[in-house]
Protein backbone atom coordinates (compact mmCIF):
# COMPACT_ATOMS: atom_id res chain seq x y z
CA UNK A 1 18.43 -4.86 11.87
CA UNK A 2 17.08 -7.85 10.39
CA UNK A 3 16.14 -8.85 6.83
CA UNK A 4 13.99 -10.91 4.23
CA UNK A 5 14.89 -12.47 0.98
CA UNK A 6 12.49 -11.84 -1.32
CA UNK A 7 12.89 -14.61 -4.61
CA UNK A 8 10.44 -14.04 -7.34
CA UNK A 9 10.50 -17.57 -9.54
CA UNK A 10 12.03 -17.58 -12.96
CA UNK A 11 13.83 -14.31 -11.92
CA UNK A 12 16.95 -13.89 -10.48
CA UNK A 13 17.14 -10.43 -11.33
CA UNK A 14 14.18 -9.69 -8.97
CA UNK A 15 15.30 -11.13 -5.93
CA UNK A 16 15.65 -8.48 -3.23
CA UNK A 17 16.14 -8.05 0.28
CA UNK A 18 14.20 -5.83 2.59
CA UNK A 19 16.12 -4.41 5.55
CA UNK A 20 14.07 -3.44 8.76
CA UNK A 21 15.00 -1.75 11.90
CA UNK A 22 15.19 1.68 13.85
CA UNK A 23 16.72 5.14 13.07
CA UNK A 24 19.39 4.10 10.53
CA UNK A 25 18.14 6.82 7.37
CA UNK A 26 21.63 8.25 7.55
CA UNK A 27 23.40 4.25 6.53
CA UNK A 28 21.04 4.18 3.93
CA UNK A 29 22.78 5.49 0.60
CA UNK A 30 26.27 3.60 1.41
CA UNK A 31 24.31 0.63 1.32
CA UNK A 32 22.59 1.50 -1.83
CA UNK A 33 26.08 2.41 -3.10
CA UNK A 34 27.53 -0.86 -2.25
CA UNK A 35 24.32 -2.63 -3.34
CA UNK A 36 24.42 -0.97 -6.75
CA UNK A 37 27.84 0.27 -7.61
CA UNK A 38 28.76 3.09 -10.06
CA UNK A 39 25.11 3.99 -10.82
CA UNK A 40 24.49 7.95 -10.16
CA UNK A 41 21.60 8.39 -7.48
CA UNK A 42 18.18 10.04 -8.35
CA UNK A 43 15.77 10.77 -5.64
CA UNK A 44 12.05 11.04 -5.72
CA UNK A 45 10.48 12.34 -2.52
CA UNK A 46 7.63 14.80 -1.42
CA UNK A 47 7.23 18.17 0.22
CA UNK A 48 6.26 16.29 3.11
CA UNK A 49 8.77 14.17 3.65
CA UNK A 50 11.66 17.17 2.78
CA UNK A 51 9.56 19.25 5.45
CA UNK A 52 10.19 16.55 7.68
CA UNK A 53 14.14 16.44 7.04
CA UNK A 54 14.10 13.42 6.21
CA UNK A 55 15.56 14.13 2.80
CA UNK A 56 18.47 15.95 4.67
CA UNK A 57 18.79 13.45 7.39
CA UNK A 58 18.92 10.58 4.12
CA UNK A 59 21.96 12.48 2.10
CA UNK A 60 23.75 13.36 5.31
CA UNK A 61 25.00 16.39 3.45
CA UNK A 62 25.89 14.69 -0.06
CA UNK A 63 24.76 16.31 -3.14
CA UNK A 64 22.48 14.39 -5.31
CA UNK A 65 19.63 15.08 -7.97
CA UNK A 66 16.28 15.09 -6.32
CA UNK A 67 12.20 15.62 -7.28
CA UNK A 68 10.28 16.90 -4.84
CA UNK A 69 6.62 16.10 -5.67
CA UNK A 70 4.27 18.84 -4.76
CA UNK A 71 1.83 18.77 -3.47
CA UNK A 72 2.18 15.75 -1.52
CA UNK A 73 -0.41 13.27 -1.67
CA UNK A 74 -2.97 11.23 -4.37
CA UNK A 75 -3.60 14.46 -6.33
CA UNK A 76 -0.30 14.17 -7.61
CA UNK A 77 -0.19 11.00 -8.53
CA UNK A 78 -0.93 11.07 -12.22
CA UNK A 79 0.94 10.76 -15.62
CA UNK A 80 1.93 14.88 -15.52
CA UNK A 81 3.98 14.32 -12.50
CA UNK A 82 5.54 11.09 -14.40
CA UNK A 83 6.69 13.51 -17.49
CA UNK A 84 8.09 15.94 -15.39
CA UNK A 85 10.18 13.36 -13.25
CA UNK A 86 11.42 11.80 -16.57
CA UNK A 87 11.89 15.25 -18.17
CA UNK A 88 14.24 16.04 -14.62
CA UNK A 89 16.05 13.14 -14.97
CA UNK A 90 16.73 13.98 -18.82
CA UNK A 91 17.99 17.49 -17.46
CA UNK A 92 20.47 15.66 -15.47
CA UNK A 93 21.63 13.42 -18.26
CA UNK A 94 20.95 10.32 -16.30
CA UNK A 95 21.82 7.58 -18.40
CA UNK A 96 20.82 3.90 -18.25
CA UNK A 97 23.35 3.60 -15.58
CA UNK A 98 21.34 5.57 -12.83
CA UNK A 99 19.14 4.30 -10.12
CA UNK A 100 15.87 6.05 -8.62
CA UNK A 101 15.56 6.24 -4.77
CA UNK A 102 11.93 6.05 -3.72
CA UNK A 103 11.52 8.16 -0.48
CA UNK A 104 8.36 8.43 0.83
CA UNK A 105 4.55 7.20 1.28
CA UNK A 106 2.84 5.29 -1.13
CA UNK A 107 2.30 7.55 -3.43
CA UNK A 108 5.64 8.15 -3.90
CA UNK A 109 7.13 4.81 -3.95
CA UNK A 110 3.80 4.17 -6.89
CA UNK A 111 5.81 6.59 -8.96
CA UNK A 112 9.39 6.73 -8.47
CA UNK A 113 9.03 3.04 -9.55
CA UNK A 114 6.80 3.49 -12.35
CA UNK A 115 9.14 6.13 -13.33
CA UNK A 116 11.70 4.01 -12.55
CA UNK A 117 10.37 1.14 -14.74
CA UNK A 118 9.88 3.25 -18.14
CA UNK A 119 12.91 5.66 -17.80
CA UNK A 120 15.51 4.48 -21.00
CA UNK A 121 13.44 1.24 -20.79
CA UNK A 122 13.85 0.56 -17.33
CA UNK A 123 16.60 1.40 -14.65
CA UNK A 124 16.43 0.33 -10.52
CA UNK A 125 14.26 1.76 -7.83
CA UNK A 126 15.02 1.52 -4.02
CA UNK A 127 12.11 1.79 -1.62
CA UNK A 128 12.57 3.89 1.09
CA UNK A 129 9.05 3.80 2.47
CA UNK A 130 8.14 6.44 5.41
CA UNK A 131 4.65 5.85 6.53
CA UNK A 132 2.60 2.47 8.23
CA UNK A 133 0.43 2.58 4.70
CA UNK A 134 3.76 1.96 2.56
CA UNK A 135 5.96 0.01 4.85
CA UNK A 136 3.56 -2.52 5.44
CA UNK A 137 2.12 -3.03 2.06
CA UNK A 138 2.92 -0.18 -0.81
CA UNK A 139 6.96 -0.42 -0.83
CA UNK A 140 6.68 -4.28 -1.08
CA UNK A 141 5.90 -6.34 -4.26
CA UNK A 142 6.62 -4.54 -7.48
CA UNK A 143 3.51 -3.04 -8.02
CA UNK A 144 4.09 0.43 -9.85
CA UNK A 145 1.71 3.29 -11.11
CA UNK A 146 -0.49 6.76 -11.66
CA UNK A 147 -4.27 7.41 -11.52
CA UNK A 148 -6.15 7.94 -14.28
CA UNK A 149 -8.50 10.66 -14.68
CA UNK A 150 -11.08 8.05 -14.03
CA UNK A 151 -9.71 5.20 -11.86
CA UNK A 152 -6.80 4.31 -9.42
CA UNK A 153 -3.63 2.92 -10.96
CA UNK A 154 -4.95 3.07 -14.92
CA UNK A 155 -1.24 3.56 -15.99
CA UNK A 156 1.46 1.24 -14.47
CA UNK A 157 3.73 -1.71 -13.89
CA UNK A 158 4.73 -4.91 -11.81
CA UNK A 159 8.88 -3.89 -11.61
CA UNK A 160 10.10 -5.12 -8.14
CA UNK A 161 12.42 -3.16 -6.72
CA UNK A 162 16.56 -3.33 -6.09
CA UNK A 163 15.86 -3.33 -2.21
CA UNK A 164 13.59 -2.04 0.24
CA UNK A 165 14.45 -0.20 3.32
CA UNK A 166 12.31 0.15 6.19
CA UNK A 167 13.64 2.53 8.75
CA UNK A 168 10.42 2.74 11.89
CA UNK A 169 11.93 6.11 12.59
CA UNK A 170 10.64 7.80 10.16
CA UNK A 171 7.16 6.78 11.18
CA UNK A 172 7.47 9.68 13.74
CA UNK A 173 7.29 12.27 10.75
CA UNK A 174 3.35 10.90 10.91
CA UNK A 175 0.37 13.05 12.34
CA UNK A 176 -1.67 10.90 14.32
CA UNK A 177 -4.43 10.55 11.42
CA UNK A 178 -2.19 9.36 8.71
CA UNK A 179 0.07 6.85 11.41
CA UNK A 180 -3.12 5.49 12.72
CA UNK A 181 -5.25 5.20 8.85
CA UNK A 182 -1.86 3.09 7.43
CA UNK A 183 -2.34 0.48 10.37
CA UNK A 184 -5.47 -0.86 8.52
CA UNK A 185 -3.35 -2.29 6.19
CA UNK A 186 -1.47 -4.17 9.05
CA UNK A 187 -4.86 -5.36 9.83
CA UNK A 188 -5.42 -6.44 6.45
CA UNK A 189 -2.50 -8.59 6.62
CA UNK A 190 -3.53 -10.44 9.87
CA UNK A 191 -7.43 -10.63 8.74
CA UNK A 192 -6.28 -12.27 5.51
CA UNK A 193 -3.19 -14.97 6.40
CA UNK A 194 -2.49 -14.44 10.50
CA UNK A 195 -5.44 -15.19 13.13
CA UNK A 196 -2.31 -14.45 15.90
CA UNK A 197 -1.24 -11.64 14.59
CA UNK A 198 -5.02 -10.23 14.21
CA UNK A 199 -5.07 -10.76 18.04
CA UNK A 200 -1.86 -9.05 18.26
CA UNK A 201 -2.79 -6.06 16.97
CA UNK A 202 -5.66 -5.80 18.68
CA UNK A 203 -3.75 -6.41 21.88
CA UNK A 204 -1.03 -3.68 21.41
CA UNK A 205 -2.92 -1.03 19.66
CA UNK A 206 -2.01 1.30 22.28
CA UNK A 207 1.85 1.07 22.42
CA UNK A 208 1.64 0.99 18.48
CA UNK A 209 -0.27 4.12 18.68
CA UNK A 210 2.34 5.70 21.12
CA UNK A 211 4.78 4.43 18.82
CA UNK A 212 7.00 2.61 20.48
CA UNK A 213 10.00 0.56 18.35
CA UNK A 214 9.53 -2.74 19.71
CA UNK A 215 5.95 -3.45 18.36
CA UNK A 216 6.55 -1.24 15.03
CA UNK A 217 9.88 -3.34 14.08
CA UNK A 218 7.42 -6.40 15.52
CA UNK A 219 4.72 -5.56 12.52
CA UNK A 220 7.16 -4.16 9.94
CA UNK A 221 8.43 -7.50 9.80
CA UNK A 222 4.90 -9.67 9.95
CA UNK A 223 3.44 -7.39 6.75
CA UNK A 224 7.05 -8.24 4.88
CA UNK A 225 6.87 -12.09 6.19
CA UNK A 226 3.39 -12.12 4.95
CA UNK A 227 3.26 -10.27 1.56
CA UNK A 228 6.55 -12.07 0.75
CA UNK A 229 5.14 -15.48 1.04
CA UNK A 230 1.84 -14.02 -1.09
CA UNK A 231 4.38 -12.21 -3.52
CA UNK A 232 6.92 -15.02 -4.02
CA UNK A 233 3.95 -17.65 -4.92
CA UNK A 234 2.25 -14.68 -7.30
CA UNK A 235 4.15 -12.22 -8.34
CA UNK A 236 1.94 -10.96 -11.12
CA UNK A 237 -1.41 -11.48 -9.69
CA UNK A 238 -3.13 -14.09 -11.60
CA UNK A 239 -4.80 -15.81 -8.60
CA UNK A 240 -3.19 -15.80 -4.76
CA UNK A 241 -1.99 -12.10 -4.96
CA UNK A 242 -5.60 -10.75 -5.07
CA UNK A 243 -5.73 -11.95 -1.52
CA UNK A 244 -3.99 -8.52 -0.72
CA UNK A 245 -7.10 -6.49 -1.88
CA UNK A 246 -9.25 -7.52 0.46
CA UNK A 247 -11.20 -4.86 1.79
CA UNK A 248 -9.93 -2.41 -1.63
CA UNK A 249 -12.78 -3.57 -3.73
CA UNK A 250 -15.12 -1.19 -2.54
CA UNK A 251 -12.67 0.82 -0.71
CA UNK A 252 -10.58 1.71 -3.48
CA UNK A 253 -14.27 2.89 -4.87
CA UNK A 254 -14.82 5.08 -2.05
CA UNK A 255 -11.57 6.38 -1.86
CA UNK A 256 -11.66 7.60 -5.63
CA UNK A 257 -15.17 8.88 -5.25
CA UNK A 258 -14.14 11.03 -2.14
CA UNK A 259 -11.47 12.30 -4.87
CA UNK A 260 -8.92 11.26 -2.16
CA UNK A 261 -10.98 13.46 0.58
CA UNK A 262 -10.48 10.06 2.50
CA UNK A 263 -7.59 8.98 3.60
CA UNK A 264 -6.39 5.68 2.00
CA UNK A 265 -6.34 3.49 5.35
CA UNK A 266 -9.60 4.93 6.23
CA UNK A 267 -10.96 3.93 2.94
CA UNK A 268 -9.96 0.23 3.54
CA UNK A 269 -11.26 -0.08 6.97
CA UNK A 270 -14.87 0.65 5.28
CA UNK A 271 -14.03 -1.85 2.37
CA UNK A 272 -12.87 -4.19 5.23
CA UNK A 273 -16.47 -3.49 6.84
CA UNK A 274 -18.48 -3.82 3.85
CA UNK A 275 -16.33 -7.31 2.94
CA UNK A 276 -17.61 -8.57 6.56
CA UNK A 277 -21.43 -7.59 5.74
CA UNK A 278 -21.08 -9.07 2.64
CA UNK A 279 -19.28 -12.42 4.55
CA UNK A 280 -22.40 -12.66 6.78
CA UNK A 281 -24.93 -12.39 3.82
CA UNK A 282 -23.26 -14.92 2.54
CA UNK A 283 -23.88 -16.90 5.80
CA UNK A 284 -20.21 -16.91 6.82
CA UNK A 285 -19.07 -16.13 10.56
CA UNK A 286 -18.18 -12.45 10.78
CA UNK A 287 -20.44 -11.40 13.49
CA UNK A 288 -18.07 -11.48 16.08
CA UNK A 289 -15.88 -10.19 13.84
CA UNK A 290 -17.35 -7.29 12.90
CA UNK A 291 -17.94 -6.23 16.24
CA UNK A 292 -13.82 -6.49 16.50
CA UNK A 293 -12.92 -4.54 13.90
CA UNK A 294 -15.49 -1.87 14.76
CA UNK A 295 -13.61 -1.53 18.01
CA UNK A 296 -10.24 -1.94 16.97
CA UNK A 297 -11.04 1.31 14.41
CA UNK A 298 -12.40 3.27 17.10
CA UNK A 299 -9.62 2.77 18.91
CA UNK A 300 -7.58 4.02 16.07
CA UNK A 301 -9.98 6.79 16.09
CA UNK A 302 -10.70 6.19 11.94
CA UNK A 303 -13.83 7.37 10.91
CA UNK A 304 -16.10 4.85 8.93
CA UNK A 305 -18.76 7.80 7.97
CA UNK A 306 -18.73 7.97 4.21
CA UNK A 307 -18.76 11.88 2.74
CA UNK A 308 -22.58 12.93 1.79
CA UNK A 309 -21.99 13.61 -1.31
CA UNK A 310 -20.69 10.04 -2.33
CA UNK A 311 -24.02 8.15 -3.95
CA UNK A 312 -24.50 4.67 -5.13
CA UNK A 313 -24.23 4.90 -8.11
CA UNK A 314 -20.97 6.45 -8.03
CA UNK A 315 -19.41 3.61 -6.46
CA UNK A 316 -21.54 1.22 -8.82
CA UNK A 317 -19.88 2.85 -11.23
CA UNK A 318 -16.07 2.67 -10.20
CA UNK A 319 -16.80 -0.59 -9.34
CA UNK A 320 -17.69 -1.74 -12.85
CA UNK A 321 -14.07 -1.23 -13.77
CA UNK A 322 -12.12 -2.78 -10.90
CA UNK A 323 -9.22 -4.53 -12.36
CA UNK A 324 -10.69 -8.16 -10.76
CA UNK A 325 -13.79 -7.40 -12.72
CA UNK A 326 -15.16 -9.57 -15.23
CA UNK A 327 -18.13 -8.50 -17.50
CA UNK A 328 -18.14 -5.05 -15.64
CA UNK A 329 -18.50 -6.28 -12.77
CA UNK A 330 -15.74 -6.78 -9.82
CA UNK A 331 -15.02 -10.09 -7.77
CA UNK A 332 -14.61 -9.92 -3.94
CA UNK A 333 -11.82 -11.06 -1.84
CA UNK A 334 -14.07 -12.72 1.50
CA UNK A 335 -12.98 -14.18 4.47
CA UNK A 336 -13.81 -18.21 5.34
CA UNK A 337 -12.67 -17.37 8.36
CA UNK A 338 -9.95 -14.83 10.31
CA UNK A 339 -6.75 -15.61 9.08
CA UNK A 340 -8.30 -17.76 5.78
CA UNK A 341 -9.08 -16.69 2.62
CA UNK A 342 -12.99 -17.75 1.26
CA UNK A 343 -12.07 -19.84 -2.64
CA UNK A 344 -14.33 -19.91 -4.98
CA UNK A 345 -13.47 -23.43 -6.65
CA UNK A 346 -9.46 -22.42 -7.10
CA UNK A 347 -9.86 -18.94 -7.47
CA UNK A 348 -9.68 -15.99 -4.36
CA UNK A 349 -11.57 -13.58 -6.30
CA UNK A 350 -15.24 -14.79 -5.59
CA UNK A 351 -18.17 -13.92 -7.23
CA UNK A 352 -21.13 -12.05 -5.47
CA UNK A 353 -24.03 -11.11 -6.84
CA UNK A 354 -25.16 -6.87 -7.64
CA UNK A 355 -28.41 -7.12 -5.31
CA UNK A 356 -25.74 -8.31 -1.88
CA UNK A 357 -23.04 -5.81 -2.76
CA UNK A 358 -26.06 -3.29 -3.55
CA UNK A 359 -27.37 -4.24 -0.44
CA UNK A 360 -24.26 -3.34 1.49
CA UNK A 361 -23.39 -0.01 -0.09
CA UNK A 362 -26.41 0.77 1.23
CA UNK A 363 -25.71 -0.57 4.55
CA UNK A 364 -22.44 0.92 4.91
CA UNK A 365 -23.63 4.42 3.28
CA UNK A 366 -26.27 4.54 6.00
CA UNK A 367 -24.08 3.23 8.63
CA UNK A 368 -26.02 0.87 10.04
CA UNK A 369 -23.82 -2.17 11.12
């Protein structure tokens, strides 16, 4: 196993280590016991993930309090399922002196630490993340929250975790389309900070597709080396951290327009499409690009077509209230080039104007790219 030191500045308290390696679930809860002595357990997981057995496989037959979220997935990610975790934790009398074990995708790890973060004004969350969408990006970072009825994340926190555990095992609990959607956010990693790894990827698609330990343990640690450096130097996104949305802008739109019909890695790979028609309106060098990442998806076998019943103006409308937007209306994270970030004076978010992004939605609607 190896690990990463994660040292937020001014913040001793949220320095962390994240733990990666292969089928070691069952170690997992001693450590957390060492790592945070005398504090009574509380796990957050989903019907998924207990259908799995990887809850059973995590307790190794101990006894501890448990939500199971149901059903799995977005549509439970909202501030009812918060009250009834907090109400469950009331019913076992957890004090200030418990801990909340995070077990799952990214929607679980979203709210067992939001949870985690407003519980008796705040008690620790371990990240146990179990797909490729959380353990290279979610579980990572401190971000914490719940949809709204209207947008993605209304309600929520930055509250960085105790540790992070990242156990490529459980990656086999995956159907093909949910493995294959989380690698986009691998790919969003290399696109924004890693021209090498970007090649990588796109080199050993296949044996990361069949899975095999080597590569998965190879990119577990690459997202963490990368979203460490980004979270260490930003914790709280005021500037560098927004680097990590790039291709969310207008994938986050689609994905909330869809209402979570679309997978979140498939969402992103069209946000990651539409950022690289944007790049070359902009006159920027994404051809080639493009024509990479439209064969690394298909490879992946992630769809780019966009529901017919998603207009325009919906995702006009979602994006006049993305949380980069000023003046209702969002900034985009671009590429200069693979691997670098485009700046707009000091700032990553850079302004384009409604007629290109128009333009695009169109483009990418229509699919003609």
């Amino acid at each position: 196993m190896q690990k990463i030191e994660v040292k937020i500045p001014a913040n001793p308290q949220s320095s962390y280590a994240i733990t990666v390696g292969d089928d070691f679930l069952d170690s997992i809860i001693p450590q957390i016991k060492t790592l945070l002595p005398n504090r009574e357990l509380f796990i957050i997981t989903d019907a998924n993930v207990v259908k799995a057995g990887l809850l059973k496989k995590l307790t190794a037959g101990v006894q501890l309090p448990c939500y199971v979220i149901t059903p799995a997935g977005e549509q439970s990610k909202h501030i009812g399922t918060i009250t009834k975790i907090i109400e469950e934790m009331e019913t076992n009398a957890l004090g200030r002196d418990c801990a909340v074990v995070a077990l799952g995708g990214g929607t679980v790890g979203d709210m067992a630490g939001f949870a985690a973060a407003i519980y008796k004004r705040g008690v620790p969350v371990i990240q146990i993340p179990t797909t490729t969408v959380a353990q290279a990006d979610s579980a990572i970072g401190g971000k914490t929250g719940v949809d709204s009825s209207i947008s993605k994340n209304a309600y929520g926190a930055f509250y960085h975790p105790a540790a992070v555990f990242v156990d490529v095992a459980t990656l086999k609990s995956l159907d093909e389309k949910q493995f294959n959607c989380g690698l986009v956010e691998s790919i969003k990693h290399a696109l924004i900070a890693d021209s090498d790894y970007f090649d990588y990827l796109q080199k050993n698609v296949d044996a990361l597709c069949a899975r095999q330990v080597k590569p998965l343990e190879y990119i577990a640690m690459k997202n963490c080396q990368i979203k460490v450096a980004v979270v260490e130097e930003d914790p709280y996104e005021k500037n560098k951290r927004r680097i990590l949305n790039y291709g969310h802008t207008i994938g986050h739109a689609i994905e909330s327009a869809s209402e979570y019909e679309i997978l979140h890695g498939q969402a992103v790979a069209i946000g990651i499409i539409a950022a690289n028609i944007i790049e070359q309106k902009l006159g920027l060098n994404a051809k080639e690009r493009l024509a990479q990442l439209k064969q690394l998806f298909a490879k992946l076998n992630i769809s780019l077509r966009i529901p017919a019943k998603i207009k325009k103006e919906q995702i006009l409308d979602i994006l006049s209230r993305d949380k980069k937007a000023i003046g209702k209306w969002p900034r985009f994270i671009l590429l200069e080039k693979t691997g670098k970030v485009l700046r707009d004076g000091e700032q990553y978010a850079y302004n384009v104007k409604r007629e290109i992004v128009e333009e695009t939605i169109d483009i990418i609607l229509k699919e003609k790219y």
